[in-house]
N, C-alpha and C. Protein backbone atom coordinates (compact mmCIF):
# COMPACT_ATOMS: atom_id res chain seq x y z
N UNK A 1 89.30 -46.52 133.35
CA UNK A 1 89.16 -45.86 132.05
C UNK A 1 89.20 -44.36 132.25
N UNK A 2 89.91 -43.40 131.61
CA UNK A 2 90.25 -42.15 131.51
C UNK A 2 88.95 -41.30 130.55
N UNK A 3 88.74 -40.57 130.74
CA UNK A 3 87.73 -39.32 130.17
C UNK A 3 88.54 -38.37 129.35
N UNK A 4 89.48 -38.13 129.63
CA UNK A 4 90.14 -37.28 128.94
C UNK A 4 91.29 -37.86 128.02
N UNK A 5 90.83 -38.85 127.63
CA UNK A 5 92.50 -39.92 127.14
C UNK A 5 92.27 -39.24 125.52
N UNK A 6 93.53 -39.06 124.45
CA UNK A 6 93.55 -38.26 123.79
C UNK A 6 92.74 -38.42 122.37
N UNK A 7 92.34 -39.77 122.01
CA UNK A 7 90.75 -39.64 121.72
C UNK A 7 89.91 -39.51 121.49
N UNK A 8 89.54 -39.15 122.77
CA UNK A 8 88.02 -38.22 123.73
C UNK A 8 88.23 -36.88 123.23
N UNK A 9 89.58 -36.34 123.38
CA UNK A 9 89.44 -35.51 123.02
C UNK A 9 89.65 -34.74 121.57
N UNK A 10 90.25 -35.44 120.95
CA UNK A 10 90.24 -35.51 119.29
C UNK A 10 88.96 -35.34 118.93
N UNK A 11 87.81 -36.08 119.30
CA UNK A 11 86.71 -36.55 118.98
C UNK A 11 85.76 -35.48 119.30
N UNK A 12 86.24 -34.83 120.71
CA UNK A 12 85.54 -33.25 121.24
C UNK A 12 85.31 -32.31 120.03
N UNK A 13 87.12 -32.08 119.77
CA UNK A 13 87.56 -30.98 118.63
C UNK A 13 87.03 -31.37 117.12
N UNK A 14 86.73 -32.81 117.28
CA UNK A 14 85.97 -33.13 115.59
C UNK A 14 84.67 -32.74 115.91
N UNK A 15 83.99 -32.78 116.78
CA UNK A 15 82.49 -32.36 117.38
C UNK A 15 82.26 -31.16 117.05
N UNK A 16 82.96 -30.57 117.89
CA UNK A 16 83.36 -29.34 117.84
C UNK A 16 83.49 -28.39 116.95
N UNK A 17 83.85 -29.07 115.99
CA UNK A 17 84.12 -28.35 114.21
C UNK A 17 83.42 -28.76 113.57
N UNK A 18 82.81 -29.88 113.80
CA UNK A 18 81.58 -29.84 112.67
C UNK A 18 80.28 -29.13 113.47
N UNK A 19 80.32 -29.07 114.89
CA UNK A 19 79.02 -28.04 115.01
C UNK A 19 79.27 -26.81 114.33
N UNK A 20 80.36 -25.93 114.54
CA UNK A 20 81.03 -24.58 114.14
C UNK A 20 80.41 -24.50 112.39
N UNK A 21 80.84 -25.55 111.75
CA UNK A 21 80.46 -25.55 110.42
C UNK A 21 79.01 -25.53 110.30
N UNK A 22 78.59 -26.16 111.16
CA UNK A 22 76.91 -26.98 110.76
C UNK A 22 76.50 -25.04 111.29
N UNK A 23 76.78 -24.65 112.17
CA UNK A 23 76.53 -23.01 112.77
C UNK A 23 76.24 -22.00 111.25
N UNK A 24 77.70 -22.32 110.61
CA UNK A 24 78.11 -21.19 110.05
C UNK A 24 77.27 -21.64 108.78
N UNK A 25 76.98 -22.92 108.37
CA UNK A 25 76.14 -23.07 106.76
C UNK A 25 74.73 -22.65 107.12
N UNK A 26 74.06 -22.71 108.20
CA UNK A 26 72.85 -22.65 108.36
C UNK A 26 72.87 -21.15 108.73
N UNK A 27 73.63 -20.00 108.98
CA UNK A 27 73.70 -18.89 108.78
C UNK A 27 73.50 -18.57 107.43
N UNK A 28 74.38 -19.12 106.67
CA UNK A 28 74.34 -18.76 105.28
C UNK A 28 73.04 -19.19 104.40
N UNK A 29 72.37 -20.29 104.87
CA UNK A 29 71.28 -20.25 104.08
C UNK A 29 70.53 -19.05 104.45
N UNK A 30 69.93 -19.18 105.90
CA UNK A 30 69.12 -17.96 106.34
C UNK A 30 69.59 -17.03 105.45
N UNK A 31 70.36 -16.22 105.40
CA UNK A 31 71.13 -15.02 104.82
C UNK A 31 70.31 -15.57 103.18
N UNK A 32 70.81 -16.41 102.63
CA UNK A 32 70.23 -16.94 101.10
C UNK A 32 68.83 -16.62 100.77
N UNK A 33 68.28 -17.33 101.86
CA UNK A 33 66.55 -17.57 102.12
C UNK A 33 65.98 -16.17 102.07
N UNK A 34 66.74 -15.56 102.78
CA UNK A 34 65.75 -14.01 102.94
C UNK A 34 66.52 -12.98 102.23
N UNK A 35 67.19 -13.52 101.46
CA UNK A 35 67.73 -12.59 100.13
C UNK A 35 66.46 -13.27 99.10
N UNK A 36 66.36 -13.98 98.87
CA UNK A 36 65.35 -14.68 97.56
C UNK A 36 63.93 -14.37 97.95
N UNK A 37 63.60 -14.46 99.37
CA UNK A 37 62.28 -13.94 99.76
C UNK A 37 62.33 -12.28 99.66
N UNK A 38 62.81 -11.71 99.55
CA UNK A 38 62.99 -10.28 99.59
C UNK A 38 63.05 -9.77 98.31
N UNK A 39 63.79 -10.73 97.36
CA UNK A 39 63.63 -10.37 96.25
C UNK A 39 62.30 -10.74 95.42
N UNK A 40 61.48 -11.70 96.11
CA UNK A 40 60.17 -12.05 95.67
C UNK A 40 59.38 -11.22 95.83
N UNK A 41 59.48 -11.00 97.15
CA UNK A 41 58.53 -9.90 97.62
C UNK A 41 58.90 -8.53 97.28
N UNK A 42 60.23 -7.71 96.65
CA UNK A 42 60.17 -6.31 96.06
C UNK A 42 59.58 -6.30 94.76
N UNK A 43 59.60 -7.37 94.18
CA UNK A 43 59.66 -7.59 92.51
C UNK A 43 57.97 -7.67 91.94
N UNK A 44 57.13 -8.09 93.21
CA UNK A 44 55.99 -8.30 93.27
C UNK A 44 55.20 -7.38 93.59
N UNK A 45 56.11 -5.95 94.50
CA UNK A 45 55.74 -4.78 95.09
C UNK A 45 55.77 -4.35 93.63
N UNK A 46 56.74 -4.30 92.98
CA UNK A 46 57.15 -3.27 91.75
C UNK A 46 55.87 -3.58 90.86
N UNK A 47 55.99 -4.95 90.48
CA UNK A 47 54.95 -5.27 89.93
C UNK A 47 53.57 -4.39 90.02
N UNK A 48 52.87 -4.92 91.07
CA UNK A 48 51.82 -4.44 91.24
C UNK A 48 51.90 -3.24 91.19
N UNK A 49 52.81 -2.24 91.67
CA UNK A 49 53.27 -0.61 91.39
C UNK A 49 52.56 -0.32 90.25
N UNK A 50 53.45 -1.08 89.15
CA UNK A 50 53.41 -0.86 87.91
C UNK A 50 51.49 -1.17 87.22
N UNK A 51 51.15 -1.90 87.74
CA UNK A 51 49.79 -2.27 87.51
C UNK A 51 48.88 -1.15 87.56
N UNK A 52 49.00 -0.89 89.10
CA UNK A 52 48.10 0.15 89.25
C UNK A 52 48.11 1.50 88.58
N UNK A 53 49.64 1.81 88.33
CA UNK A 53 49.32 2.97 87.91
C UNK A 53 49.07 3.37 86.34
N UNK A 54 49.27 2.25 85.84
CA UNK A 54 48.63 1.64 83.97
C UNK A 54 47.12 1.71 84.27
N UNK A 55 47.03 1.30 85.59
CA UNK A 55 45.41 1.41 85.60
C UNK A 55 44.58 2.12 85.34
N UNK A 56 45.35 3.25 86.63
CA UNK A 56 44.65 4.37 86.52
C UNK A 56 44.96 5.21 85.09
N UNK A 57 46.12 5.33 84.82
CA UNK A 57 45.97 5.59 83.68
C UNK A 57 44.66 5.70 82.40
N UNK A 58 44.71 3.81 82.14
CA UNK A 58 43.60 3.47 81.43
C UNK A 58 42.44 4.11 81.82
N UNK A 59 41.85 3.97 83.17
CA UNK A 59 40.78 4.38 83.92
C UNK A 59 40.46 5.86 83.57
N UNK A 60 41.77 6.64 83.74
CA UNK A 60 41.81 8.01 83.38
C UNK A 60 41.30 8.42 81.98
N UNK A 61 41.85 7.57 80.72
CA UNK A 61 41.53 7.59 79.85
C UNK A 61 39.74 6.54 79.20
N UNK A 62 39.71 6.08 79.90
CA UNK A 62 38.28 5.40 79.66
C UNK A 62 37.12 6.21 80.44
N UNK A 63 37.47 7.04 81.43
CA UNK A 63 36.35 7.82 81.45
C UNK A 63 36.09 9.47 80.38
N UNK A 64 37.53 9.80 80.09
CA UNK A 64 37.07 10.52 78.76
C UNK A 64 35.95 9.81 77.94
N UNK A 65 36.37 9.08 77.20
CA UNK A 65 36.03 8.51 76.35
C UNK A 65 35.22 8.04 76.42
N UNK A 66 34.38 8.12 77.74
CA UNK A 66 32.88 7.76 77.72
C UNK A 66 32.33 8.65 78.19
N UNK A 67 32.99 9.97 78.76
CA UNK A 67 32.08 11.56 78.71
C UNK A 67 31.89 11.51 77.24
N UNK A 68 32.52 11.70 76.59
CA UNK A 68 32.29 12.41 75.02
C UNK A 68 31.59 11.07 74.53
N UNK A 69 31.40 9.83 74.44
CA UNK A 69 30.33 9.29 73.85
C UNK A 69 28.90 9.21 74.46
N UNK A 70 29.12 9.60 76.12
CA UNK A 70 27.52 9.72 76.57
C UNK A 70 27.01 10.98 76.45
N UNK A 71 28.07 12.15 75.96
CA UNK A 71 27.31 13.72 75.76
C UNK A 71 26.44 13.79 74.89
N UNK A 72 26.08 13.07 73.25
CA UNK A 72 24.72 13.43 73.01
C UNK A 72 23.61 12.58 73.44
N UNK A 73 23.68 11.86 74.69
CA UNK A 73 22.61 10.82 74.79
C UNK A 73 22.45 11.72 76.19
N UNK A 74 23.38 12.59 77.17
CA UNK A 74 22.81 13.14 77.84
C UNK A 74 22.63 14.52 77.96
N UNK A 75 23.30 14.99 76.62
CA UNK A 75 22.81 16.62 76.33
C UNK A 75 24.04 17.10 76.34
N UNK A 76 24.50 17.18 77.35
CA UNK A 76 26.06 17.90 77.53
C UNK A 76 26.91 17.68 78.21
N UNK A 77 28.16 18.01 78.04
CA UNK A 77 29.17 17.26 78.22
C UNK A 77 29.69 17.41 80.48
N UNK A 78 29.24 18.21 80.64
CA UNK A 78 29.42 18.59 81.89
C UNK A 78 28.26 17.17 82.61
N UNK A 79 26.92 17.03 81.83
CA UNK A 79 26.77 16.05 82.73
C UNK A 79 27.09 14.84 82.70
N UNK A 80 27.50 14.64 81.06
CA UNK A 80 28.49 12.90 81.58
C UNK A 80 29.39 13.11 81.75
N UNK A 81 30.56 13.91 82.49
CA UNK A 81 31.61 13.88 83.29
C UNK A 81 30.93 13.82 84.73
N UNK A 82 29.73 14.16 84.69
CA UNK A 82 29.17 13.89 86.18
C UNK A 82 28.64 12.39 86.33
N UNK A 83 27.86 12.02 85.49
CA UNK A 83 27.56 10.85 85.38
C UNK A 83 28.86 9.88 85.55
N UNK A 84 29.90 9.71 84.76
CA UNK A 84 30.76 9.15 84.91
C UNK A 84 31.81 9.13 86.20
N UNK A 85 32.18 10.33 86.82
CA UNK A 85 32.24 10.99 88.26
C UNK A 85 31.33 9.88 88.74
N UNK A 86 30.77 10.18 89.32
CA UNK A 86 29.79 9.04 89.73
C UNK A 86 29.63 7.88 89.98
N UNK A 87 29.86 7.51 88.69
CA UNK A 87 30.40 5.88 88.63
C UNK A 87 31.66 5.36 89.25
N UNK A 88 32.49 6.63 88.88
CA UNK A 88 33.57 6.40 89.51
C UNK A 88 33.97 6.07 91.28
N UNK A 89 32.85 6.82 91.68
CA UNK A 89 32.51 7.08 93.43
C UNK A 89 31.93 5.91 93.55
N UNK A 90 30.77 5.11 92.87
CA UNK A 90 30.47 4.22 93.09
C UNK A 90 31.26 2.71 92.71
N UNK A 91 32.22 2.73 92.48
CA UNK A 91 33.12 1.76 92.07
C UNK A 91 34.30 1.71 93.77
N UNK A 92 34.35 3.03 93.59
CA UNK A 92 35.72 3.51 94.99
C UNK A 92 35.17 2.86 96.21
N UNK A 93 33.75 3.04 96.62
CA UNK A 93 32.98 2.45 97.70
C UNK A 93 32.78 0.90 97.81
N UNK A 94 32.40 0.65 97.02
CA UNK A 94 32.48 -0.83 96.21
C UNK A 94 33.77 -1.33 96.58
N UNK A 95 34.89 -0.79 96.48
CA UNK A 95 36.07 -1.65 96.69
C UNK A 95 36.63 -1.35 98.44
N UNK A 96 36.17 -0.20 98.55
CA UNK A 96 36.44 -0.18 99.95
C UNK A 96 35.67 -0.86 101.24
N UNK A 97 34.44 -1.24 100.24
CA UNK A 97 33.83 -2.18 101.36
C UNK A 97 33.99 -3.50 101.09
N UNK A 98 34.80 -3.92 100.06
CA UNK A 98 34.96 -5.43 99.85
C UNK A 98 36.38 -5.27 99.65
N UNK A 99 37.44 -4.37 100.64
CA UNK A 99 38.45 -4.44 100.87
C UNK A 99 38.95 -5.83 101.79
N UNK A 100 38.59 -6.38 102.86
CA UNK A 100 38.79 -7.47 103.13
C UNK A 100 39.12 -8.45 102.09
N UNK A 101 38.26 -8.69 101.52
CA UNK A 101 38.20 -9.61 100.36
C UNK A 101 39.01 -9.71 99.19
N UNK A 102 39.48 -7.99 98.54
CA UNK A 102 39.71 -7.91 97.44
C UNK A 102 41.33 -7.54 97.45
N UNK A 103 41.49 -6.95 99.05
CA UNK A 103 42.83 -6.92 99.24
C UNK A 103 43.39 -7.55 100.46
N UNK A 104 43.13 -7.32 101.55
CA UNK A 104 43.52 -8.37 102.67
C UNK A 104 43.38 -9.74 102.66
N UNK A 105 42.64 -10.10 102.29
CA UNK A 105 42.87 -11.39 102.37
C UNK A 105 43.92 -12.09 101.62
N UNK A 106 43.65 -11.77 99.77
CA UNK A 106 44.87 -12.08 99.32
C UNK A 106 46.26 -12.17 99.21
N UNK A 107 46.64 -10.31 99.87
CA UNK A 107 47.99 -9.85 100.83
C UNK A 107 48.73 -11.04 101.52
N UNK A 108 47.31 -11.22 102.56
CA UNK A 108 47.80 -11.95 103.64
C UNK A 108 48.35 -13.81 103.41
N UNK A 109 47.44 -14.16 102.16
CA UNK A 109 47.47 -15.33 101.32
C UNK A 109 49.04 -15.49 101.07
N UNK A 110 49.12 -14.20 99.98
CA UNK A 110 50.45 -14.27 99.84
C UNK A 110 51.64 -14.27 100.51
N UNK A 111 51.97 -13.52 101.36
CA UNK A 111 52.40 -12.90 102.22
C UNK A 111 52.90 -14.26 102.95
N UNK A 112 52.06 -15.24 103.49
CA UNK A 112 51.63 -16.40 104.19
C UNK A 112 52.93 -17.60 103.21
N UNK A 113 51.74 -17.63 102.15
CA UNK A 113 52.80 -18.48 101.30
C UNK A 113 54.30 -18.24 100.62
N UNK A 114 54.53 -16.67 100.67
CA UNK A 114 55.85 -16.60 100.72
C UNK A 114 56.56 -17.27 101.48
N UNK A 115 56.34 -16.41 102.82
CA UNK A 115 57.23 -16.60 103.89
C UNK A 115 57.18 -17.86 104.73
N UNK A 116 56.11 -18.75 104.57
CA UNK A 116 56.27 -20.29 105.33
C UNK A 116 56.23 -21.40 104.06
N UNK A 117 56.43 -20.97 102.85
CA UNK A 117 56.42 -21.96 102.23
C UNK A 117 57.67 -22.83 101.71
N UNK A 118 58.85 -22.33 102.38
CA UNK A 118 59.77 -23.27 102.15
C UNK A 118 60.19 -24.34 103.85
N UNK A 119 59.58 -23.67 104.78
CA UNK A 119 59.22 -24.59 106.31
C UNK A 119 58.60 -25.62 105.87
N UNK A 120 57.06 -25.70 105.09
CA UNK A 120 56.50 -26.38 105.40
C UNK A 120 56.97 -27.45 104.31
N UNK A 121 58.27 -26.79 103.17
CA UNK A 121 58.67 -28.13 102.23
C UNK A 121 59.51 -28.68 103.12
N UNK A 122 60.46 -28.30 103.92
CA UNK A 122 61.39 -29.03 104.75
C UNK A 122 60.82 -29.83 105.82
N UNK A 123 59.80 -29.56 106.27
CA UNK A 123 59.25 -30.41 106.92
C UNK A 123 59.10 -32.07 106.67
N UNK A 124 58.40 -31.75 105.26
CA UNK A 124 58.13 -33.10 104.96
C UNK A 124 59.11 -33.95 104.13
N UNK A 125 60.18 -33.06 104.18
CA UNK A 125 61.70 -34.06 103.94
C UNK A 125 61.94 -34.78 104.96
């Protein structure tokens, strides 16, 4: 019996071309996959962009607005911008010590379930 009888080798070059293909589609998903993850993840950056800085905004505008309603309960207006100042410092600390919590962890949550959550659906195909 021959190894090289013509075939064998037909059968090489059909091998052969469907690995080449099977190569080149599974390039193209990758390429797909981390176009759609990228676009999840800028859109979610923007997002939150956009959040924060409505925030502060609001924030900006809600501490007016509670200098001038705590100025006749604390006399004058210089000290509930201090009072409120204040609050404000005590809110900033507050989040920086329950930064783990309030931002890393979730980041990382996400972050996590972006990027392995279409592995762990193929898996269980």
């Amino acid at each position: 019996m021959m190894f090289s009888s013509d075939k064998n080798i037909e059968n090489l070059q059909q091998l052969y071309q469907e690995v080449k293909q099977y190569v080149n589609l599974q390039r193209d998903y990758v390429k797909i996959e981390l176009v759609e993850k990228l676009t999840i993840l800028g859109t979610s950056l923007l997002l939150v962009l956009v959040l924060i800085i409505l925030g502060f905004i609001a924030l900006f505008y809600l501490s007016f607005t509670l200098a001038y309603l705590l100025e006749p309960l604390v006399g004058s207006l210089k000290g509930s911008f201090a009072i409120i100042t204040g609050l404000i410092i005590i809110l900033i600390l507050i989040i920086v010590m329950m930064r783990k919590r309030l931002i890393e962890k979730p980041l990382v949550n996400f972050l996590a379930n972006l990027l392995l959550k279409e592995e762990d659906e193929e898996d269980e195909r």
